[in-house]
C-alpha atoms as a PDB file:
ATOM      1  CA  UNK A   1      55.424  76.423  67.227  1.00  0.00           C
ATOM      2  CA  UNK A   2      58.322  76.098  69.424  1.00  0.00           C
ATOM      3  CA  UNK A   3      58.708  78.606  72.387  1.00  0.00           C
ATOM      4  CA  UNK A   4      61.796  79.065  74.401  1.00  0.00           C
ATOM      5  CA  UNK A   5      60.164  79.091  77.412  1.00  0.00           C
ATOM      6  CA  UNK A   6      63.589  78.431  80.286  1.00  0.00           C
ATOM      7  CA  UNK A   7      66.051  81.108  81.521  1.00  0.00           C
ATOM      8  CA  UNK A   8      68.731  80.074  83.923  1.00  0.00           C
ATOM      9  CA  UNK A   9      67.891  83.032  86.267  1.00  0.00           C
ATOM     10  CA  UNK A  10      64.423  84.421  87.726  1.00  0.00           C
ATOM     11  CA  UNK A  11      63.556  86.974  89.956  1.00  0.00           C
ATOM     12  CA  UNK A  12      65.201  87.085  93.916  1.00  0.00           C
ATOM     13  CA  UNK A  13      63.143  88.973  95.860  1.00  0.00           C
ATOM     14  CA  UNK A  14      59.509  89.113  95.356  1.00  0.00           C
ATOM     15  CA  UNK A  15      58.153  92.346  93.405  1.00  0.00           C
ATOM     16  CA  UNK A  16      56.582  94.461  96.470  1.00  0.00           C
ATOM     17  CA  UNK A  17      54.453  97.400  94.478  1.00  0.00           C
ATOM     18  CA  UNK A  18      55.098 100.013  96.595  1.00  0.00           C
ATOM     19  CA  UNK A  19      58.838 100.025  96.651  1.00  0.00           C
ATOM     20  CA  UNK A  20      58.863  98.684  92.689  1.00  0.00           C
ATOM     21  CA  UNK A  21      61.819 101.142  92.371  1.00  0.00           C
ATOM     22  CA  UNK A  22      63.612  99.791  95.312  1.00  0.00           C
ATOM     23  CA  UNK A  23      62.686  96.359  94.387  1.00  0.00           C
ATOM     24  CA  UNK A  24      64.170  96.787  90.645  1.00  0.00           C
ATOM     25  CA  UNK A  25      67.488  98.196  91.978  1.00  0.00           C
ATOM     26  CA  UNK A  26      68.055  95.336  94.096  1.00  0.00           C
ATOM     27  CA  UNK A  27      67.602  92.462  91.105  1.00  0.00           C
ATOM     28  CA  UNK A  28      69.484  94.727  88.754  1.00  0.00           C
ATOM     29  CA  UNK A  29      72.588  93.852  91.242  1.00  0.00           C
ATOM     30  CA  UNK A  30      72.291  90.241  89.508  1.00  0.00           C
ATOM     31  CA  UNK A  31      73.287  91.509  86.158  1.00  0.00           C
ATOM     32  CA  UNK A  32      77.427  91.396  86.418  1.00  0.00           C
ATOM     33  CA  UNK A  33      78.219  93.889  83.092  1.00  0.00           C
ATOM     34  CA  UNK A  34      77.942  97.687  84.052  1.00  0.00           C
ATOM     35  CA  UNK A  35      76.928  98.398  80.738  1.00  0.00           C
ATOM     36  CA  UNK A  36      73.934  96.316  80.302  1.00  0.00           C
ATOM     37  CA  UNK A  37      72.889  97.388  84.180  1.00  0.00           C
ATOM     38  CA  UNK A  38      73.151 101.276  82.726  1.00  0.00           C
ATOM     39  CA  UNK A  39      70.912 100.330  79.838  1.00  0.00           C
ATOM     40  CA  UNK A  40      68.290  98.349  82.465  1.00  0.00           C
ATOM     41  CA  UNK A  41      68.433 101.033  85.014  1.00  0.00           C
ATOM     42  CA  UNK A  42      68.245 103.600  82.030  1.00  0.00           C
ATOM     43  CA  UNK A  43      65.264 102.243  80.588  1.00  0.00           C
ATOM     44  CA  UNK A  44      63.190 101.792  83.614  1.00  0.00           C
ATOM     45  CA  UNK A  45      63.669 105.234  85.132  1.00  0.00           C
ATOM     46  CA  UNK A  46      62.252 106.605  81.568  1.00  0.00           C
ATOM     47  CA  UNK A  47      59.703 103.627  81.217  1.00  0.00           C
ATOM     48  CA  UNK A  48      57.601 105.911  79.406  1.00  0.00           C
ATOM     49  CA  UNK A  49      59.665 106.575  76.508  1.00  0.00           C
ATOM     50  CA  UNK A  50      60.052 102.939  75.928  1.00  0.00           C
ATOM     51  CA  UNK A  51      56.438 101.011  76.662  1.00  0.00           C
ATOM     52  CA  UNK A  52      52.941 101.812  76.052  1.00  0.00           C
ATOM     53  CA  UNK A  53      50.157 100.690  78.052  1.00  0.00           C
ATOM     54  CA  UNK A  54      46.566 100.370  76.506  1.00  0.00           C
ATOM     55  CA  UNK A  55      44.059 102.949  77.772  1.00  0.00           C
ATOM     56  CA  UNK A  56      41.983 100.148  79.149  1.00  0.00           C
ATOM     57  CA  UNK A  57      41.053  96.562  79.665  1.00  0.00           C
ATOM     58  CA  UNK A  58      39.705  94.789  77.425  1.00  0.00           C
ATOM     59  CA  UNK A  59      39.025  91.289  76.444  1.00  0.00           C
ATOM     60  CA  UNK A  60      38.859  91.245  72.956  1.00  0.00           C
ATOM     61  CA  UNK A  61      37.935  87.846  71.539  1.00  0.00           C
ATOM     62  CA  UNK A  62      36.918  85.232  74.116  1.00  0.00           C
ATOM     63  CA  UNK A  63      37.832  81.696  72.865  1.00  0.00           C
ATOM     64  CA  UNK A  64      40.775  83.189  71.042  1.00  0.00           C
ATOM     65  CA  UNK A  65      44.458  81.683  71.155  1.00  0.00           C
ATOM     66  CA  UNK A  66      47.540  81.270  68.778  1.00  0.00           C
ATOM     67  CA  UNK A  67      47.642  77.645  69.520  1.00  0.00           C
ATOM     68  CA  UNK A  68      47.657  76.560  65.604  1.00  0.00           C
ATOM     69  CA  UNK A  69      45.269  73.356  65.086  1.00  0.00           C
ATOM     70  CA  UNK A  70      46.921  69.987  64.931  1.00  0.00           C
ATOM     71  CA  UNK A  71      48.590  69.319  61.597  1.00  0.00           C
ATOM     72  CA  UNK A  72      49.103  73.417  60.630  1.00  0.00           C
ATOM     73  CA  UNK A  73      52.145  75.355  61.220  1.00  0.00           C
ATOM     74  CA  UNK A  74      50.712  78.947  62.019  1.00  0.00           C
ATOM     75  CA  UNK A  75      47.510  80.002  63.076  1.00  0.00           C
ATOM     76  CA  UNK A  76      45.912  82.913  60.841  1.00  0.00           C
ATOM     77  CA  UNK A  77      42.384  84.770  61.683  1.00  0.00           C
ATOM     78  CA  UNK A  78      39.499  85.666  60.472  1.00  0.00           C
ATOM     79  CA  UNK A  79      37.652  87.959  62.100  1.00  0.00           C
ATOM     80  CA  UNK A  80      34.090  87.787  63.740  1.00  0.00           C
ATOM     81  CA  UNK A  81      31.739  90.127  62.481  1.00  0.00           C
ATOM     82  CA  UNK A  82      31.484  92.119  65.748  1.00  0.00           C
ATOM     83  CA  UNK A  83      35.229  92.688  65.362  1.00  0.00           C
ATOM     84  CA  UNK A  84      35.448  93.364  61.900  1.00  0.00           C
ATOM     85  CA  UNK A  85      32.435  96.027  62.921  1.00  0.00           C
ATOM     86  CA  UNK A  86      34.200  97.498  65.752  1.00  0.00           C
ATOM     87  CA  UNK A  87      37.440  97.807  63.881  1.00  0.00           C
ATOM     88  CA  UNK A  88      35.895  99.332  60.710  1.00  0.00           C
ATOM     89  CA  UNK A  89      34.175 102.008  62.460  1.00  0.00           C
ATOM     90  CA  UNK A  90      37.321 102.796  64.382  1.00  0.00           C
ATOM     91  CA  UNK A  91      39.370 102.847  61.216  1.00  0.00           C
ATOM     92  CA  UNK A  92      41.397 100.252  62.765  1.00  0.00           C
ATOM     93  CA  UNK A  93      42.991  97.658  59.968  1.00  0.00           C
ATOM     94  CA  UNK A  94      42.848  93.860  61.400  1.00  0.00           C
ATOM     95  CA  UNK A  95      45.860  91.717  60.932  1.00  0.00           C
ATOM     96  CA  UNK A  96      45.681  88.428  60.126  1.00  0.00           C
ATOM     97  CA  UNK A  97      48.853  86.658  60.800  1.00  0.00           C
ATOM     98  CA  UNK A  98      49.372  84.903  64.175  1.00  0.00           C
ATOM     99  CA  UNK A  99      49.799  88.166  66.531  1.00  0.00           C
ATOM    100  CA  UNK A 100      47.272  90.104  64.934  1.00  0.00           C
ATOM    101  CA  UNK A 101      43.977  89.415  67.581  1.00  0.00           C
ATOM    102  CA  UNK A 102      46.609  90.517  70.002  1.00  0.00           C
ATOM    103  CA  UNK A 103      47.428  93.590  67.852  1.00  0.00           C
ATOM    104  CA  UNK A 104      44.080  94.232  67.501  1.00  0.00           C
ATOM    105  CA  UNK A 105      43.080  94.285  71.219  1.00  0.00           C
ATOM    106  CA  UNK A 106      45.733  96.427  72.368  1.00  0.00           C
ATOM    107  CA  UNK A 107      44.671  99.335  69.505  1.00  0.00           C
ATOM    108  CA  UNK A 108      40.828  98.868  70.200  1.00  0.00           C
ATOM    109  CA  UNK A 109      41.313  99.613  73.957  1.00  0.00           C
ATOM    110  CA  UNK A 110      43.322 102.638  73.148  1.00  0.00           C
ATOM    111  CA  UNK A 111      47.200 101.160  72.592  1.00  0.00           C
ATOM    112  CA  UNK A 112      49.514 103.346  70.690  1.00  0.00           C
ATOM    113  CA  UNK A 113      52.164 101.833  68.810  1.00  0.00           C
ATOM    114  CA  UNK A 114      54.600 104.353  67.627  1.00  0.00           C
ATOM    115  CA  UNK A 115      56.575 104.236  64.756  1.00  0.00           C
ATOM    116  CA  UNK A 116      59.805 102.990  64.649  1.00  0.00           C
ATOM    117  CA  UNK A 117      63.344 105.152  63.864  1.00  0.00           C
ATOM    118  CA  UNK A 118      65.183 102.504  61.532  1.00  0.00           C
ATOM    119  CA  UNK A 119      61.871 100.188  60.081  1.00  0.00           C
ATOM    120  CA  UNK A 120      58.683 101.091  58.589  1.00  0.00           C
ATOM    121  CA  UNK A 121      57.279  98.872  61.307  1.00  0.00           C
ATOM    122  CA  UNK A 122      55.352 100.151  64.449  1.00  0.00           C
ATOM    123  CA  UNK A 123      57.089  98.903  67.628  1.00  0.00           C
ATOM    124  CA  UNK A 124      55.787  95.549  68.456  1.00  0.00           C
ATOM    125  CA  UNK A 125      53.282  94.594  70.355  1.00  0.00           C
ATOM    126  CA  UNK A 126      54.042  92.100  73.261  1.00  0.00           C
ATOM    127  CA  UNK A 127      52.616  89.838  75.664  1.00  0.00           C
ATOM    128  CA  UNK A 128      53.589  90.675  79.015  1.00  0.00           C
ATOM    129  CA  UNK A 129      52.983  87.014  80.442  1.00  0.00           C
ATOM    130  CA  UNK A 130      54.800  85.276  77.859  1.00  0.00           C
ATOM    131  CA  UNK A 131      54.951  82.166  79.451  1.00  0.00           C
ATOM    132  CA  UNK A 132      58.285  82.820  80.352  1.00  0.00           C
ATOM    133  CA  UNK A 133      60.014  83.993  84.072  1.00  0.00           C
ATOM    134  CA  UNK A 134      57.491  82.324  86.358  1.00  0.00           C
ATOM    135  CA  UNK A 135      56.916  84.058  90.083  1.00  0.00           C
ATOM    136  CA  UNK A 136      59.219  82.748  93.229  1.00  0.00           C
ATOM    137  CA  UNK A 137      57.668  79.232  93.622  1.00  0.00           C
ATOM    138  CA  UNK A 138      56.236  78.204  90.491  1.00  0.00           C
ATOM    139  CA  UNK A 139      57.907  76.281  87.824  1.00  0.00           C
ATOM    140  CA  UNK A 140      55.468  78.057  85.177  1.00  0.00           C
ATOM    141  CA  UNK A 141      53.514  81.277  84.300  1.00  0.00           C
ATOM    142  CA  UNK A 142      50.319  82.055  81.743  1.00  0.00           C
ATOM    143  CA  UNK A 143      51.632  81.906  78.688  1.00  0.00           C
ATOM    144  CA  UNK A 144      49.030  84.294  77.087  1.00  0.00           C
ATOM    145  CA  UNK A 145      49.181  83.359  73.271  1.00  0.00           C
ATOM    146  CA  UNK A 146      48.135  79.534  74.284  1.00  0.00           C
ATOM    147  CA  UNK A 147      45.947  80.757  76.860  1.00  0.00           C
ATOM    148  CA  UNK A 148      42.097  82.006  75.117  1.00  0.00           C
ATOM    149  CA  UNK A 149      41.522  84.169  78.197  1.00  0.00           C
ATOM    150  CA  UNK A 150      44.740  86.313  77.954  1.00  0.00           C
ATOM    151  CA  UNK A 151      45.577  85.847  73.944  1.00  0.00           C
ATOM    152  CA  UNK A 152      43.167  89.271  73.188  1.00  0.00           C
ATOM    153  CA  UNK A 153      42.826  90.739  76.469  1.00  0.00           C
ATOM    154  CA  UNK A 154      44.672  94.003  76.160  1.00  0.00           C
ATOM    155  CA  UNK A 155      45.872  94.677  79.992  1.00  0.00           C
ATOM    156  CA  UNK A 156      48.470  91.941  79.354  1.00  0.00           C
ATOM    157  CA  UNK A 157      49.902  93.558  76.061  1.00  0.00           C
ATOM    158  CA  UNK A 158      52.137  97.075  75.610  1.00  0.00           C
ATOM    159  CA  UNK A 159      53.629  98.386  72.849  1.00  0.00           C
ATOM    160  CA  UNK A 160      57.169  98.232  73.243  1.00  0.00           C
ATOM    161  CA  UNK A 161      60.192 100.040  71.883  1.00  0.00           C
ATOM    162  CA  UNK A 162      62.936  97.350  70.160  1.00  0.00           C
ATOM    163  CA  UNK A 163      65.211  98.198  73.124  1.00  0.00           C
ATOM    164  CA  UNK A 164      62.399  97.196  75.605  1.00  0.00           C
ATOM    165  CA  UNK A 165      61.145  94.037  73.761  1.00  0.00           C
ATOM    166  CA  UNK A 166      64.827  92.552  73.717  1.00  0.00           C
ATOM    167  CA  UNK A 167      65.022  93.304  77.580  1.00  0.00           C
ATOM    168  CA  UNK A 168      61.897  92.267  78.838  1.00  0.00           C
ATOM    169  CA  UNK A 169      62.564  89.375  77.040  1.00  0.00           C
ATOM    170  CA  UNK A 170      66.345  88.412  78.508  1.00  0.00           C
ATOM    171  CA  UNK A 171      65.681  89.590  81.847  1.00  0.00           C
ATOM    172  CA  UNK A 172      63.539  88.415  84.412  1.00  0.00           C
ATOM    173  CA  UNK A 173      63.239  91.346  86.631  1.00  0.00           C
ATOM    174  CA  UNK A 174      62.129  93.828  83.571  1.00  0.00           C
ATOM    175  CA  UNK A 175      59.424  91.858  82.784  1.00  0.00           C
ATOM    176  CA  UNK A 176      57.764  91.446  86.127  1.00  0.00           C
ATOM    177  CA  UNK A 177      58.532  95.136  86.504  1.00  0.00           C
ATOM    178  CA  UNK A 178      56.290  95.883  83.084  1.00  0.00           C
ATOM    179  CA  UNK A 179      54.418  92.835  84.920  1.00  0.00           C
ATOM    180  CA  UNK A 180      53.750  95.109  87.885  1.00  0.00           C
END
């Protein structure tokens, strides 16, 4: 599966927690159109309306990764029985396809994934370390759906609104903010 992985810009400054506001404002000033800095600034002063953040950490399925095995295209699931278990008696319906462990782990430790206005689709749920924008320094960063220690574990995943998925995506700075 191939992943676009490179971006010709990264972060300037590094992200300082305590002045994450002051921090965003200054590597928005890299972004030259006025109207895509409006929608940045727009949707990080109301993060809350765009991303949801599981209730708590949890590492789903050690082991588990969306690496498919040499020779296959995708990588579909099935289920341990513990999972199937917890899921069942949480009324929680296990996906399958490639993203689904990571679906899963983000709903079991108490992710919401509201519905969409224009689909019939939830919003999606996303891998904060997507192997994509490393820190200042290195040339690379986890990429959680190869990695079986991040794939499931659900304090690296948020539910995010269409408009927040395509910018933590494009921008470097949004994503170490959601990062942060």
């Amino acid at each position: 599966m191939p992943y676009n992985l490179t971006s010709p810009n990264e972060i300037l400054e590094r992200c300082e927690l305590p002045d994450i506001k002051g921090w965003f404002v200054r590597e928005l000033a890299q972004v030259s159109s006025p109207p895509e800095q409006a929608i940045l600034s727009s949707v990080a002063t109301e993060l809350d309306a765009f991303v949801r953040w599981p209730a708590e950490a949890i590492l789903l399925w050690p082991g588990c990764n969306r690496v498919p095995l040499s020779g296959n295209r995708q990588k579909y699931f099935s289920y341990p029985v513990r999972i199937r278990e917890m899921a069942r008696a949480r009324g929680v319906v296990l996906d399958t396809r490639p993203n689904g462990p990571a679906i899963a782990a983000f709903i079991l430790a108490g992710g919401i994934r509201p519905e969409r206005f224009g689909s019939s689709n939830a919003w999606s749920v996303h891998h904060l370390y997507s192997g994509k924008f490393p820190y200042i320094g290195p040339k690379t960063t986890t990429h959680a759906a190869k990695e079986s220690g991040h794939f499931t574990q659900s304090a690296g995943l948020v539910a995010a609104h269409p408009i927040a998925d395509a910018l933590v995506d494009e921008f470097p700075f949004f994503a170490w903010l959601l990062r942060g």
